[in-house]
N, C-alpha and C. Protein backbone atom coordinates (compact mmCIF):
# COMPACT_ATOMS: atom_id res chain seq x y z
N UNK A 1 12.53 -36.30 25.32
CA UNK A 1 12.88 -37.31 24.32
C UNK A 1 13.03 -36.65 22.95
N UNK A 2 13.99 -36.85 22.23
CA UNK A 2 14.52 -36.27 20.77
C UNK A 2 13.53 -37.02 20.10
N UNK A 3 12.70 -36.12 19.47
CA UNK A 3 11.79 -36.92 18.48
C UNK A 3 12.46 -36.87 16.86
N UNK A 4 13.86 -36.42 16.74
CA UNK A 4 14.24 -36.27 15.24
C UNK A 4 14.23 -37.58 14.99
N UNK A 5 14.49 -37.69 13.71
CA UNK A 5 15.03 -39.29 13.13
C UNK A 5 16.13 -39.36 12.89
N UNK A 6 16.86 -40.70 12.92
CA UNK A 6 18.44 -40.52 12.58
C UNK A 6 18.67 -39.93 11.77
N UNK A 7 18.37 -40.08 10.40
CA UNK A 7 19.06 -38.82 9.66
C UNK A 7 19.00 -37.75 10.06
N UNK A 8 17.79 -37.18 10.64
CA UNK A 8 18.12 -35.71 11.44
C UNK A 8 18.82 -35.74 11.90
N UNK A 9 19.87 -36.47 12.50
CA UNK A 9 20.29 -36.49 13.76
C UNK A 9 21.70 -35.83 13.18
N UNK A 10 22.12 -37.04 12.29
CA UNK A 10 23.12 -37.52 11.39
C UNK A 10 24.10 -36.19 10.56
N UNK A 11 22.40 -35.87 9.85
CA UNK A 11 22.62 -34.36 8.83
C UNK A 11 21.86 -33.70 9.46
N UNK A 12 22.24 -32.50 10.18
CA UNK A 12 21.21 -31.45 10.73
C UNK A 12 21.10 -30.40 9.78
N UNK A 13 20.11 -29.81 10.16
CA UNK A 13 19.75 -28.40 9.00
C UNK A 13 21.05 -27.46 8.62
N UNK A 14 21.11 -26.98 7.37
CA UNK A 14 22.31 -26.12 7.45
C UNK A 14 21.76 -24.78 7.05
N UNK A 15 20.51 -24.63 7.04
CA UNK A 15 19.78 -23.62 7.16
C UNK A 15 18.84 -23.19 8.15
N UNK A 16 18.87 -21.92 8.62
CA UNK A 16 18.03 -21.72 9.83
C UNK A 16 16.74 -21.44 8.77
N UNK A 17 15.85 -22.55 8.52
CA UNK A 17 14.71 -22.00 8.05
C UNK A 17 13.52 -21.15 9.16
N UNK A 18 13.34 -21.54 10.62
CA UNK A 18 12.98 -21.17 11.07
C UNK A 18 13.29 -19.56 11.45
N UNK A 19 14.08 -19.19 10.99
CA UNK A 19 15.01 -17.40 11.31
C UNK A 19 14.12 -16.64 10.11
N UNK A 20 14.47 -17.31 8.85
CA UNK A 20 14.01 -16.96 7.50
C UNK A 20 12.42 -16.60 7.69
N UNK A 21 11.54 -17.47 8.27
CA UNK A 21 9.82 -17.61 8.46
C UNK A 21 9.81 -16.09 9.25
N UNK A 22 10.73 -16.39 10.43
CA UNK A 22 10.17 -15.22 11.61
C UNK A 22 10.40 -13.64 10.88
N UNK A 23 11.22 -13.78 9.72
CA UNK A 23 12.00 -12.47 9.15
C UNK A 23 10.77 -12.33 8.19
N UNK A 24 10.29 -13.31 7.07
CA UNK A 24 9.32 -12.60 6.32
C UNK A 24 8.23 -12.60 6.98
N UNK A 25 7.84 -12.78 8.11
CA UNK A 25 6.52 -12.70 8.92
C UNK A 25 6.77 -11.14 9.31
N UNK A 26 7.85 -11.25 9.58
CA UNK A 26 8.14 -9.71 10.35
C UNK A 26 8.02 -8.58 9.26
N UNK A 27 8.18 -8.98 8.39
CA UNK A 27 8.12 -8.11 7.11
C UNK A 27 6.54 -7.48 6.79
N UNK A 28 6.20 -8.50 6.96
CA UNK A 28 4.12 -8.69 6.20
C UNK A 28 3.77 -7.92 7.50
N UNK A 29 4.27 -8.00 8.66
CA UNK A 29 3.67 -7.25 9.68
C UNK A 29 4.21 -5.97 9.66
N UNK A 30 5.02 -5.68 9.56
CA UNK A 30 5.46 -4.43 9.08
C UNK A 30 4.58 -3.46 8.14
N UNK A 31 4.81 -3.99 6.62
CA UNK A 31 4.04 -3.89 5.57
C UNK A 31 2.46 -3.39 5.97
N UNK A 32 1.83 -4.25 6.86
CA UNK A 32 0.28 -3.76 7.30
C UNK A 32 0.63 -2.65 8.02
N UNK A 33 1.09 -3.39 8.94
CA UNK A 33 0.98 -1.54 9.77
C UNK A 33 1.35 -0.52 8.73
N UNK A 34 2.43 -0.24 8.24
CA UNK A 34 2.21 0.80 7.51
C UNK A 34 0.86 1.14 6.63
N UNK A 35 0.45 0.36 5.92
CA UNK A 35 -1.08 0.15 4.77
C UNK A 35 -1.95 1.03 6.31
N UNK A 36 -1.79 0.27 7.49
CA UNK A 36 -2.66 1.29 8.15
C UNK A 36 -2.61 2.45 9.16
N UNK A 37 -0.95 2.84 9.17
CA UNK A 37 -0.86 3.79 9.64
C UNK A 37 -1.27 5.00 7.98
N UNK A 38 -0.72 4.62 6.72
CA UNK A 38 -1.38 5.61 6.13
C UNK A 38 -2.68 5.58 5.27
N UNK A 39 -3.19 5.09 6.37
CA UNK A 39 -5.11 5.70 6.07
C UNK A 39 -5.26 6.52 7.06
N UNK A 40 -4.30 6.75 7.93
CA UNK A 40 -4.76 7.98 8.53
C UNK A 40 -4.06 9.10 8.65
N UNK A 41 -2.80 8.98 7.94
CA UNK A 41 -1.74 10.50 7.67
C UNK A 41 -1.29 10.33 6.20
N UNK A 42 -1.90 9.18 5.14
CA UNK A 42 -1.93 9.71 4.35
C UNK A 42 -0.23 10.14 3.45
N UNK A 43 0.33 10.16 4.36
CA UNK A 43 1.76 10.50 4.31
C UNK A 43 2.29 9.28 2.94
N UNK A 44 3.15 10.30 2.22
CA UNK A 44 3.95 9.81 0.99
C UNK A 44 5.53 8.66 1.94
N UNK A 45 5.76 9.11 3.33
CA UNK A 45 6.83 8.54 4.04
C UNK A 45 6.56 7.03 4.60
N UNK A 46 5.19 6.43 4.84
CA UNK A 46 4.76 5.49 5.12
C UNK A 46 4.19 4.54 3.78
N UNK A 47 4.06 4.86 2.62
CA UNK A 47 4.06 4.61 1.35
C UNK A 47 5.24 4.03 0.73
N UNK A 48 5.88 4.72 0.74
CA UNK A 48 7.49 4.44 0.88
C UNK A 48 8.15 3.04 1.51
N UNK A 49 7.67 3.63 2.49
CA UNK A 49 7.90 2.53 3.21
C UNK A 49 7.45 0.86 3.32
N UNK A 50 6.35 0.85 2.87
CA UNK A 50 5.38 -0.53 2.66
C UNK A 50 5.79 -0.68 1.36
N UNK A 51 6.57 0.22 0.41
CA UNK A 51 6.85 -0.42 -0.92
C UNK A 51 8.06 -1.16 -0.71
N UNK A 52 9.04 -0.64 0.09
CA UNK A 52 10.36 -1.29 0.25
C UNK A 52 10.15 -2.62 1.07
N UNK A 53 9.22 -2.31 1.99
CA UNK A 53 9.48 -3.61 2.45
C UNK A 53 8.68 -4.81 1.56
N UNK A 54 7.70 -4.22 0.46
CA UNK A 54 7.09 -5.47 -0.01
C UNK A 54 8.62 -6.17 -1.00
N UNK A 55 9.27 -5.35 -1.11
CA UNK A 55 10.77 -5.34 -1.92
C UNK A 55 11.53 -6.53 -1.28
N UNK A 56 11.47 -5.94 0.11
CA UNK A 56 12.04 -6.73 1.32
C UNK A 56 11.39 -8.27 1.19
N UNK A 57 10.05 -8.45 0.73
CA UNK A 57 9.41 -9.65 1.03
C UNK A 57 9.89 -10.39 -0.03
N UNK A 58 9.69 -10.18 -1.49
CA UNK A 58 10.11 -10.80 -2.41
C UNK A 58 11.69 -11.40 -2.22
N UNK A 59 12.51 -10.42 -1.80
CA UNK A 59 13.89 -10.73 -1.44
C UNK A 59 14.02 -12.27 -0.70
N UNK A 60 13.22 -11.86 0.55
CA UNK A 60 13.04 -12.83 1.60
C UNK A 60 12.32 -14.26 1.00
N UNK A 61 11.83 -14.20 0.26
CA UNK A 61 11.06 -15.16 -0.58
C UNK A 61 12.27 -15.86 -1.27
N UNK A 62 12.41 -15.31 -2.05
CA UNK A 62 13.48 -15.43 -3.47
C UNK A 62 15.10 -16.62 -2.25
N UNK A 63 15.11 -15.69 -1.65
CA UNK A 63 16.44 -16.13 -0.63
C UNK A 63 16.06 -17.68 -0.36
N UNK A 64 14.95 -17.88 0.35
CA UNK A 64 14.37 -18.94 1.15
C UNK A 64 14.57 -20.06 0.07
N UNK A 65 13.96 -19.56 -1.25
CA UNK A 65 13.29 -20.55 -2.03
C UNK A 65 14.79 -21.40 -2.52
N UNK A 66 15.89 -20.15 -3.15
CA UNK A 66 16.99 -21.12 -3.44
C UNK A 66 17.67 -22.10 -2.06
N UNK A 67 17.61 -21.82 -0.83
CA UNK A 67 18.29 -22.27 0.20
C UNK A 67 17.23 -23.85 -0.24
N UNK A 68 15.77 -23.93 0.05
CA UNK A 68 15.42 -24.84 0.05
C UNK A 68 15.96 -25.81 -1.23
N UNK A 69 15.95 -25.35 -2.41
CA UNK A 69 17.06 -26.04 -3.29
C UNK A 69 18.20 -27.03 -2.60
N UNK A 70 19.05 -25.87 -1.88
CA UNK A 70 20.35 -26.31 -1.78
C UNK A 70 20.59 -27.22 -0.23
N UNK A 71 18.90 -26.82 0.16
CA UNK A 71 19.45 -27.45 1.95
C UNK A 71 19.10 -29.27 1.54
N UNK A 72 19.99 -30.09 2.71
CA UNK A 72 20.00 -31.21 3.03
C UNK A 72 18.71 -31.92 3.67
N UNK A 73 18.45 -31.17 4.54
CA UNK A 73 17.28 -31.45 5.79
C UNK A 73 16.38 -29.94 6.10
N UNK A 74 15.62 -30.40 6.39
CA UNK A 74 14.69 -29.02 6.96
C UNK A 74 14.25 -29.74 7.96
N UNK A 75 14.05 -28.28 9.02
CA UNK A 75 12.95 -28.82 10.06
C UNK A 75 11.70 -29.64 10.28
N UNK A 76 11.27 -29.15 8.98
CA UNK A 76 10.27 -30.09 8.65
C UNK A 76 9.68 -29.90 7.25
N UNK A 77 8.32 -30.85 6.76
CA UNK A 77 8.38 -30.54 5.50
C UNK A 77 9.01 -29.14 4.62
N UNK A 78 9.19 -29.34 3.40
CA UNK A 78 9.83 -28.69 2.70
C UNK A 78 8.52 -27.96 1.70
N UNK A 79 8.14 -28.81 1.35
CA UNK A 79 6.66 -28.40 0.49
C UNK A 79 5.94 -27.31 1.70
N UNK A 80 5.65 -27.36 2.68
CA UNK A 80 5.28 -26.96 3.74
C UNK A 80 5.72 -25.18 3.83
N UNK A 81 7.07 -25.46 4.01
CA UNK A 81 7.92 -24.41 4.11
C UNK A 81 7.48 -23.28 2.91
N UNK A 82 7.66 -24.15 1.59
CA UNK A 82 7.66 -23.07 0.38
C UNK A 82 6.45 -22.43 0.49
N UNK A 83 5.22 -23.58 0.77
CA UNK A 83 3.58 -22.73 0.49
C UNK A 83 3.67 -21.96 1.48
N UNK A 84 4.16 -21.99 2.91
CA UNK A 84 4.16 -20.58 3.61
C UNK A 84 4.38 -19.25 3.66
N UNK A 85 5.67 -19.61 2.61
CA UNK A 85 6.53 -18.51 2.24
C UNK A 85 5.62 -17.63 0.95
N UNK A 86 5.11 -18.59 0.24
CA UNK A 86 4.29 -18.08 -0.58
C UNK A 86 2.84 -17.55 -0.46
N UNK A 87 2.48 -17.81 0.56
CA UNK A 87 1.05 -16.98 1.21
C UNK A 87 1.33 -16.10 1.77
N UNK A 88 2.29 -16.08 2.53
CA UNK A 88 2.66 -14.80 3.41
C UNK A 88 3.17 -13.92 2.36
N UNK A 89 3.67 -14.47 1.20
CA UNK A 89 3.98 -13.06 0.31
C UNK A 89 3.10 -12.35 -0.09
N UNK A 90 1.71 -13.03 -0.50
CA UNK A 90 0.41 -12.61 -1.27
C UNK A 90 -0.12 -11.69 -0.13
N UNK A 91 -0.07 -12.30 0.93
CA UNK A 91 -0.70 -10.92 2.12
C UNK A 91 -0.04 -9.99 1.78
N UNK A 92 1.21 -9.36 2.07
CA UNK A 92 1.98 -7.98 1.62
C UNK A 92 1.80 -7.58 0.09
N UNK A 93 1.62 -8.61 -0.66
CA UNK A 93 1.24 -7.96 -2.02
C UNK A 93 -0.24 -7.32 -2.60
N UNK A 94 -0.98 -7.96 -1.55
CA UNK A 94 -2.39 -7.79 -1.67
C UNK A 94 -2.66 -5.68 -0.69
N UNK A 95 -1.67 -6.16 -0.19
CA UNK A 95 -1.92 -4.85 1.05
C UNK A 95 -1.29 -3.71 0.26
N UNK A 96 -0.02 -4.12 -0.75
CA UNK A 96 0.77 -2.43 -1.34
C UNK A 96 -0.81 -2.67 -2.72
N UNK A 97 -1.06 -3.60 -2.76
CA UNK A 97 -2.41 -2.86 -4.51
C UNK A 97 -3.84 -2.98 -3.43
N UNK A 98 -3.53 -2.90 -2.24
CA UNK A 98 -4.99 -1.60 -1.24
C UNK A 98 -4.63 -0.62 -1.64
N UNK A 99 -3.62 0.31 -1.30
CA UNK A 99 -2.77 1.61 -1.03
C UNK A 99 -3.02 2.09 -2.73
N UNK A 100 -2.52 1.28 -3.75
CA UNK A 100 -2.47 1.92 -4.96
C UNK A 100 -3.42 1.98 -5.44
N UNK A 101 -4.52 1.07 -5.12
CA UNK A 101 -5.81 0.99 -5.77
C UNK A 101 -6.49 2.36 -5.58
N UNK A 102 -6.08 2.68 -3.99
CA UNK A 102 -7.16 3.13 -3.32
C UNK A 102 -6.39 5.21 -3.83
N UNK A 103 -5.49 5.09 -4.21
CA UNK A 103 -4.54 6.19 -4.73
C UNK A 103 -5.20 6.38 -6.49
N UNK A 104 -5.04 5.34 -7.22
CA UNK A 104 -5.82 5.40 -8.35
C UNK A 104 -6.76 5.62 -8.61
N UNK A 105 -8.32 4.67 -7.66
CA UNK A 105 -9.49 5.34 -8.41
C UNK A 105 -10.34 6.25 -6.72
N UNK A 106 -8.82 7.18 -6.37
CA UNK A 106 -9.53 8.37 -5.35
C UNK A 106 -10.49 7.71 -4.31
N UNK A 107 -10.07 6.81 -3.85
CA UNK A 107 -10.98 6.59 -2.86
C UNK A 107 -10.42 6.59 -0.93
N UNK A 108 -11.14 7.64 -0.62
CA UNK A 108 -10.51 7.52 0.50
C UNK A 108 -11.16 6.94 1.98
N UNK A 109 -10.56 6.74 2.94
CA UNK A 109 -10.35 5.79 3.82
C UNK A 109 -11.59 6.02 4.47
N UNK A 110 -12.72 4.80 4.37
CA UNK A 110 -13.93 5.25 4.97
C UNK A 110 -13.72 4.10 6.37
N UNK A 111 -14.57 3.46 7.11
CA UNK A 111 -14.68 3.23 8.52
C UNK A 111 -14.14 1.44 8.28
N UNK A 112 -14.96 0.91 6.76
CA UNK A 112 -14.90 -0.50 6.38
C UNK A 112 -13.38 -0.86 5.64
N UNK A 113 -12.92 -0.09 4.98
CA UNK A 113 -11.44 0.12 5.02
C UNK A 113 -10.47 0.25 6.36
N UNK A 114 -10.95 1.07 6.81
CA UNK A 114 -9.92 0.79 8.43
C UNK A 114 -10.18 -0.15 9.31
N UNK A 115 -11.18 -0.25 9.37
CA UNK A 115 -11.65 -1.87 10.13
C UNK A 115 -11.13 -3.28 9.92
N UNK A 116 -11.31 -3.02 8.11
CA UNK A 116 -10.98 -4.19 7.74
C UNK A 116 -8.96 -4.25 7.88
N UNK A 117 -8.87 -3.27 7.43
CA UNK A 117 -7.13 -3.39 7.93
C UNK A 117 -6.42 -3.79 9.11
N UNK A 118 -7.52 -2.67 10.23
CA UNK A 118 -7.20 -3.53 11.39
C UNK A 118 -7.41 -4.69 11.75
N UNK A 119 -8.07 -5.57 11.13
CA UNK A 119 -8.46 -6.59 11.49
C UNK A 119 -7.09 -7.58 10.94
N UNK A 120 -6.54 -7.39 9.71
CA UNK A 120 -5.69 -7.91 8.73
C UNK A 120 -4.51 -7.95 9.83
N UNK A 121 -4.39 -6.35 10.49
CA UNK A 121 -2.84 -5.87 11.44
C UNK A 121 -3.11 -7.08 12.59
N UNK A 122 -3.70 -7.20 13.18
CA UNK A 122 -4.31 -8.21 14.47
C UNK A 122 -4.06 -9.33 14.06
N UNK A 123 -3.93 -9.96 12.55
CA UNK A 123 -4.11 -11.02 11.64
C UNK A 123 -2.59 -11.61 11.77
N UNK A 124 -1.85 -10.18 10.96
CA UNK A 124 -0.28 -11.11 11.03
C UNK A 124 0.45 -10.50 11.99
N UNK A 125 0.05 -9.60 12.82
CA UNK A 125 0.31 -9.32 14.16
C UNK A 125 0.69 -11.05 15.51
N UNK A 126 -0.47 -11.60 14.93
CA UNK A 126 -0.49 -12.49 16.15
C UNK A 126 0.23 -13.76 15.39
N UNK A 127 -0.01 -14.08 13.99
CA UNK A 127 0.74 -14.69 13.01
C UNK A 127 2.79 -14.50 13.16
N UNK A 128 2.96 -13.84 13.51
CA UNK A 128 4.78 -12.92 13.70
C UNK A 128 4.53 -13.92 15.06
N UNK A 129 4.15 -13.47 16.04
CA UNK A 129 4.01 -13.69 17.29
C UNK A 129 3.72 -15.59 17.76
N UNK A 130 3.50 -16.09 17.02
CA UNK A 130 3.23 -17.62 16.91
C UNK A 130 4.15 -18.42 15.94
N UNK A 131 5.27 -17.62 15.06
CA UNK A 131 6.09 -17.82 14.14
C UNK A 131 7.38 -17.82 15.43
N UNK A 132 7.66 -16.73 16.14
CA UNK A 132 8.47 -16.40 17.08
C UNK A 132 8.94 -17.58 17.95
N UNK A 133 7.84 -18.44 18.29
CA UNK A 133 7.80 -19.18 19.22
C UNK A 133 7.76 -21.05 18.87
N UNK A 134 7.30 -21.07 17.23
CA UNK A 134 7.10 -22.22 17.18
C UNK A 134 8.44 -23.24 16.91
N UNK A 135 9.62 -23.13 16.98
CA UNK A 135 11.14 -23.94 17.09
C UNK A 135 11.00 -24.53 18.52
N UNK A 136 10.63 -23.28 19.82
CA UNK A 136 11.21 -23.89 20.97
C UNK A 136 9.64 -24.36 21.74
N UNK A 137 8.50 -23.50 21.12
CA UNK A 137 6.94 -24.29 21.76
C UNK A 137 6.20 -24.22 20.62
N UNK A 138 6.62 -25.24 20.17
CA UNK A 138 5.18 -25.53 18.70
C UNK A 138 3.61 -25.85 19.89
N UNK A 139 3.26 -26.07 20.83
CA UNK A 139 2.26 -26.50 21.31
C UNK A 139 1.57 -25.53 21.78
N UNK A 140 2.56 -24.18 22.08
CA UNK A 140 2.17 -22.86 22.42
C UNK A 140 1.44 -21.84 21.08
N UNK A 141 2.42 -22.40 20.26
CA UNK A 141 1.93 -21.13 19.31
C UNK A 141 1.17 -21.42 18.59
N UNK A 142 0.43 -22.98 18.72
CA UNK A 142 -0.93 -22.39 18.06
C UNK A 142 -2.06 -21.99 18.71
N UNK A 143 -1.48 -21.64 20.11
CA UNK A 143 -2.84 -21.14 20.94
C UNK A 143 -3.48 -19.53 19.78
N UNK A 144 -2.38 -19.09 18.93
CA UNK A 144 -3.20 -17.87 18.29
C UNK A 144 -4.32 -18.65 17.19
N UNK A 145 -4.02 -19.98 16.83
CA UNK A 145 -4.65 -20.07 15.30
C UNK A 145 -5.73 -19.89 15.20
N UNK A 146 -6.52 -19.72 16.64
CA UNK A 146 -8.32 -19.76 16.54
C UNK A 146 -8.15 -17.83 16.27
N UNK A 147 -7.42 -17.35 17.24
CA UNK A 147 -7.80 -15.86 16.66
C UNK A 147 -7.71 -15.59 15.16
N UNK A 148 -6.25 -15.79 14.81
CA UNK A 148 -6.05 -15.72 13.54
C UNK A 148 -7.18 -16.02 12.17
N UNK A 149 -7.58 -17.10 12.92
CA UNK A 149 -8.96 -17.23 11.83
C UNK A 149 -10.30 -16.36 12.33
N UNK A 150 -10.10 -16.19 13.43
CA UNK A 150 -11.27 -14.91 13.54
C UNK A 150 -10.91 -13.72 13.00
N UNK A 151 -9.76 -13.69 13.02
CA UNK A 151 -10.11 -12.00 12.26
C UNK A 151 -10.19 -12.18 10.13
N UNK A 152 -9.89 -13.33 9.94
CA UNK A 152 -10.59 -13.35 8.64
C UNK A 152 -11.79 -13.19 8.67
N UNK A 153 -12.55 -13.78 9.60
CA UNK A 153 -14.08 -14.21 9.74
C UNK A 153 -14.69 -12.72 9.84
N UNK A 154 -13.88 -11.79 10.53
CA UNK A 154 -14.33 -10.47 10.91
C UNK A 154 -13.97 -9.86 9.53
N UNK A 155 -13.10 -9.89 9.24
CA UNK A 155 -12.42 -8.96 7.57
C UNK A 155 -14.44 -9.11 6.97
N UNK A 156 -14.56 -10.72 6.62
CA UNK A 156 -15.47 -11.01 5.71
C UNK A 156 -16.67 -10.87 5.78
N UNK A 157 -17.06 -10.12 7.22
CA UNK A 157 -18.50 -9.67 7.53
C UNK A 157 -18.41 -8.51 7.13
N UNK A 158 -17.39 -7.82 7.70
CA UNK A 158 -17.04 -6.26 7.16
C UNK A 158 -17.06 -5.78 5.98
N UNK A 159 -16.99 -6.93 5.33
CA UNK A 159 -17.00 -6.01 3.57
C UNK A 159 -18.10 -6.76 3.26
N UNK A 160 -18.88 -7.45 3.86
CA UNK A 160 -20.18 -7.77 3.66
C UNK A 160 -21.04 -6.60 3.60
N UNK A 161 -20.99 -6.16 5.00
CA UNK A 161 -21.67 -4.75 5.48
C UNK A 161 -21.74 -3.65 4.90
N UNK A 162 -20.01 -3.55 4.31
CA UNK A 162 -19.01 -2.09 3.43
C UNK A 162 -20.42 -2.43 2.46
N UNK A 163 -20.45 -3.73 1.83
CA UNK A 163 -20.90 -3.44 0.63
C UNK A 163 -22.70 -3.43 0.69
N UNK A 164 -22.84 -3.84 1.29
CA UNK A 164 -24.16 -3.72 1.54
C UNK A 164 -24.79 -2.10 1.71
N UNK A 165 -23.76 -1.16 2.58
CA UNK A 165 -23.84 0.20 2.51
C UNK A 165 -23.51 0.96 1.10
N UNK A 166 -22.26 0.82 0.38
CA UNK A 166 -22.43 1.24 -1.03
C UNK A 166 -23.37 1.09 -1.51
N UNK A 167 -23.66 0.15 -1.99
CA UNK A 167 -24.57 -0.63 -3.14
C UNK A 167 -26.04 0.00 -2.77
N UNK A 168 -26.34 1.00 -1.02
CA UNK A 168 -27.53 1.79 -1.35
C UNK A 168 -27.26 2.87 -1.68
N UNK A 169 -26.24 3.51 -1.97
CA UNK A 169 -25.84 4.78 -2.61
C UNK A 169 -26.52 5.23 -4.10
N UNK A 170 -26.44 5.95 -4.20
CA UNK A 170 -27.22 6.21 -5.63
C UNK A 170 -25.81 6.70 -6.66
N UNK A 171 -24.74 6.30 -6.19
CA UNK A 171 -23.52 6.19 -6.96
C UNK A 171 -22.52 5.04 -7.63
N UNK A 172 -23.00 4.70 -8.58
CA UNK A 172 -22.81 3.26 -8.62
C UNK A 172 -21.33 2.80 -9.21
N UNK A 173 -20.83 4.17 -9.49
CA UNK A 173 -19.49 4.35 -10.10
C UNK A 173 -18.44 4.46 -8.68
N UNK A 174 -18.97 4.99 -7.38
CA UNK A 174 -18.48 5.42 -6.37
C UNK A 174 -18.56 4.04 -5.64
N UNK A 175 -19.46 3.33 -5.80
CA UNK A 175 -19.60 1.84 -5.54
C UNK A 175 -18.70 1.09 -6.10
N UNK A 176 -18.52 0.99 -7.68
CA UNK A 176 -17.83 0.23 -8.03
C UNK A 176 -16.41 0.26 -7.53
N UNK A 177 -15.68 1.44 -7.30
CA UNK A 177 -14.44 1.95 -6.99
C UNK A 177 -14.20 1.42 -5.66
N UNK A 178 -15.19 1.40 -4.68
CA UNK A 178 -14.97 0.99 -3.00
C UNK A 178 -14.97 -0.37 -3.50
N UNK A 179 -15.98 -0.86 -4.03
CA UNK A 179 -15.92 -2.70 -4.04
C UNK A 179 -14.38 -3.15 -4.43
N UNK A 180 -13.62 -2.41 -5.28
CA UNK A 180 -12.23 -2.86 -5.98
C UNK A 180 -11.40 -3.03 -4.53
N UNK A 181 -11.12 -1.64 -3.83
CA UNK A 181 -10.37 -1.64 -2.63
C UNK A 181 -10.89 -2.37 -1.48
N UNK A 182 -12.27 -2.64 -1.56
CA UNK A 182 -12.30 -3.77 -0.49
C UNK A 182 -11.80 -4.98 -0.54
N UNK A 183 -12.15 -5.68 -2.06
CA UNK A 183 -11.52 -6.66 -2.21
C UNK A 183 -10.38 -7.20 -2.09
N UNK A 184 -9.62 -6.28 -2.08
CA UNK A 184 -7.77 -5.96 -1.46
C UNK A 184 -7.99 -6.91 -0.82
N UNK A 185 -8.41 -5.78 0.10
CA UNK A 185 -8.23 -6.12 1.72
C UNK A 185 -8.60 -7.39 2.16
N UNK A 186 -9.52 -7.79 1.45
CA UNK A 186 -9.95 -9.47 2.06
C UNK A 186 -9.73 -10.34 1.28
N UNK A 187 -8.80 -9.97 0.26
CA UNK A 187 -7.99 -10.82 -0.36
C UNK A 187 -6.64 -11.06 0.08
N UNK A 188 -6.31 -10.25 0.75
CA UNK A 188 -5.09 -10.41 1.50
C UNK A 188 -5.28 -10.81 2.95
N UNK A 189 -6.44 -10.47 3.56
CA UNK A 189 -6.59 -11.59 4.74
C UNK A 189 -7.06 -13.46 4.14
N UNK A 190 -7.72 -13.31 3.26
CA UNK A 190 -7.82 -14.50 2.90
C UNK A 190 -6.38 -15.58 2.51
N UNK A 191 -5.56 -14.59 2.17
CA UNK A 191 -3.88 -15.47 2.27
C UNK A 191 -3.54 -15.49 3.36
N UNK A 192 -3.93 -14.78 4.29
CA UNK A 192 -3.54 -14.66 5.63
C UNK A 192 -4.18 -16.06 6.05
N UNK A 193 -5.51 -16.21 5.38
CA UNK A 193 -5.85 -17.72 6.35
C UNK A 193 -5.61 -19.06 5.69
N UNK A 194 -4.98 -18.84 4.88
CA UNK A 194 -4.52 -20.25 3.94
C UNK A 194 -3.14 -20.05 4.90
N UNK A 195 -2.23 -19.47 4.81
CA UNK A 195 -1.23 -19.36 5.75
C UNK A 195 -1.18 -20.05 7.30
N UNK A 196 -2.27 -19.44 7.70
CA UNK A 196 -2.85 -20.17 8.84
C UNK A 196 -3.11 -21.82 8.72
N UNK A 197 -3.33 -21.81 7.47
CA UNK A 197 -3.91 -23.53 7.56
C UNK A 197 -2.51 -24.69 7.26
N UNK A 198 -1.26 -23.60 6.44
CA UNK A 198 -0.46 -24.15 6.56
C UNK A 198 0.54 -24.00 7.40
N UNK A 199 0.26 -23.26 8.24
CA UNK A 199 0.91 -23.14 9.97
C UNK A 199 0.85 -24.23 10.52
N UNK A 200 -0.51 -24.61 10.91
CA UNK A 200 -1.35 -25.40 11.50
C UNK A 200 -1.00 -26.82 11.29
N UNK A 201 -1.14 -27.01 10.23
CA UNK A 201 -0.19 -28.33 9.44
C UNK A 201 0.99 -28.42 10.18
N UNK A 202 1.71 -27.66 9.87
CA UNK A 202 3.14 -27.65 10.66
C UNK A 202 3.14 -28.16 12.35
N UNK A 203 2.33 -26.73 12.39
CA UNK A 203 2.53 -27.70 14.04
C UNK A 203 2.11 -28.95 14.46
N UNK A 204 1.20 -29.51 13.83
CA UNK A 204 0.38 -30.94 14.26
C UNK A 204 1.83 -31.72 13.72
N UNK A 205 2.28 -31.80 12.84
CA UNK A 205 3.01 -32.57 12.18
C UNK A 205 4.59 -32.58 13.24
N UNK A 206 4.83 -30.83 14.12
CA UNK A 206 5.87 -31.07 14.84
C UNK A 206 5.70 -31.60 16.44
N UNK A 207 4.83 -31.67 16.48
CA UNK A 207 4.11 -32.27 18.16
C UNK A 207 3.93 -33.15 18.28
């Protein structure tokens, strides 16, 4: 049964907003992996790379935002659409000022930094992967949203712990410097889970 409404019916979308979501999702997942392929090679070529694509994200942003201007109908809310677009940007922006932070005040990649990244990669890893699917099975793809919010839950024990280990150091300057770059990191999973909440929205609202 067509659950559109006549005007859907009438005026259909003249924008694939759903193409646009799966493209800057694909981007932010991109973007991490790189943030954590270089904590461990370090490499100026994977740097590079997470800068262009945060380039890529803004683009993808910027694009979306005038279409929603100019479109007739959307798939569904419109308000909806924009705050997505706009959390998922803050994840990739939060992840290139890890990398620079962590380049500025010399701090390099200890166990609570890679953990917590991986946890972030797993984050919009499965986020891409539930974006992919939600046009033709919105009922499917939120089978990720419970992970998705676990690995915030995991980010936020982890820099619980990170910091709980600094803070017995007898370096409090070496402390202060790790606390900056942790905060990145779980500041950018924390957009990761507002994202999630306006996923979530979405799908209840398309089912």
């Amino acid at each position: 049964m067509d659950k559109r409404s006549i005007m859907d019916r009438l005026f259909p979308d003249n924008f694939d907003f759903y193409e646009m979501l799966i493209k800057q999702a694909e981007i932010n997942a991109f973007g991490v992996d790189m943030l954590h392929k270089w904590l461990s090679s370090g490499s100026d070529k994977e740097k590079q790379k997470l800068l262009l694509y945060v380039k890529e994200a803004d683009e993808a942003r910027m694009s979306m935002e005038s279409k929603l201007i100019e479109a007739f109908s959307t798939p569904f809310d419109r308000a909806d659409i924009y705050s997505f677009s706009i959390a998922m940007d803050k994840i990739i922006k939060y992840t290139k000022s890890t990398l620079l932070s962590m380049e500025t005040y010399e701090v390099a990649p200890d166990d609570t930094i890679i953990f917590m990244v991986g946890k972030l990669k797993e984050g919009t890893d499965f986020l891409l992967e539930s974006i992919n699917i939600l046009k033709n099975n919105p009922i499917k793809s939120q089978e990720n949203i419970i992970k998705m919010r676990a690995t915030h839950t995991e980010v936020e024990q982890l820099y619980r712990d990170g910091m709980t280990i600094i803070f017995k150091t007898s370096d409090p300057m070496n402390a202060i410097k790790h606390r900056e770059v942790y905060h990145h990191v779980k500041d950018a999973s924390l957009n990761l889970e507002d994202t999630v909440d306006i996923f979530h929205r979405i799908v209840v609202r398309l089912i």
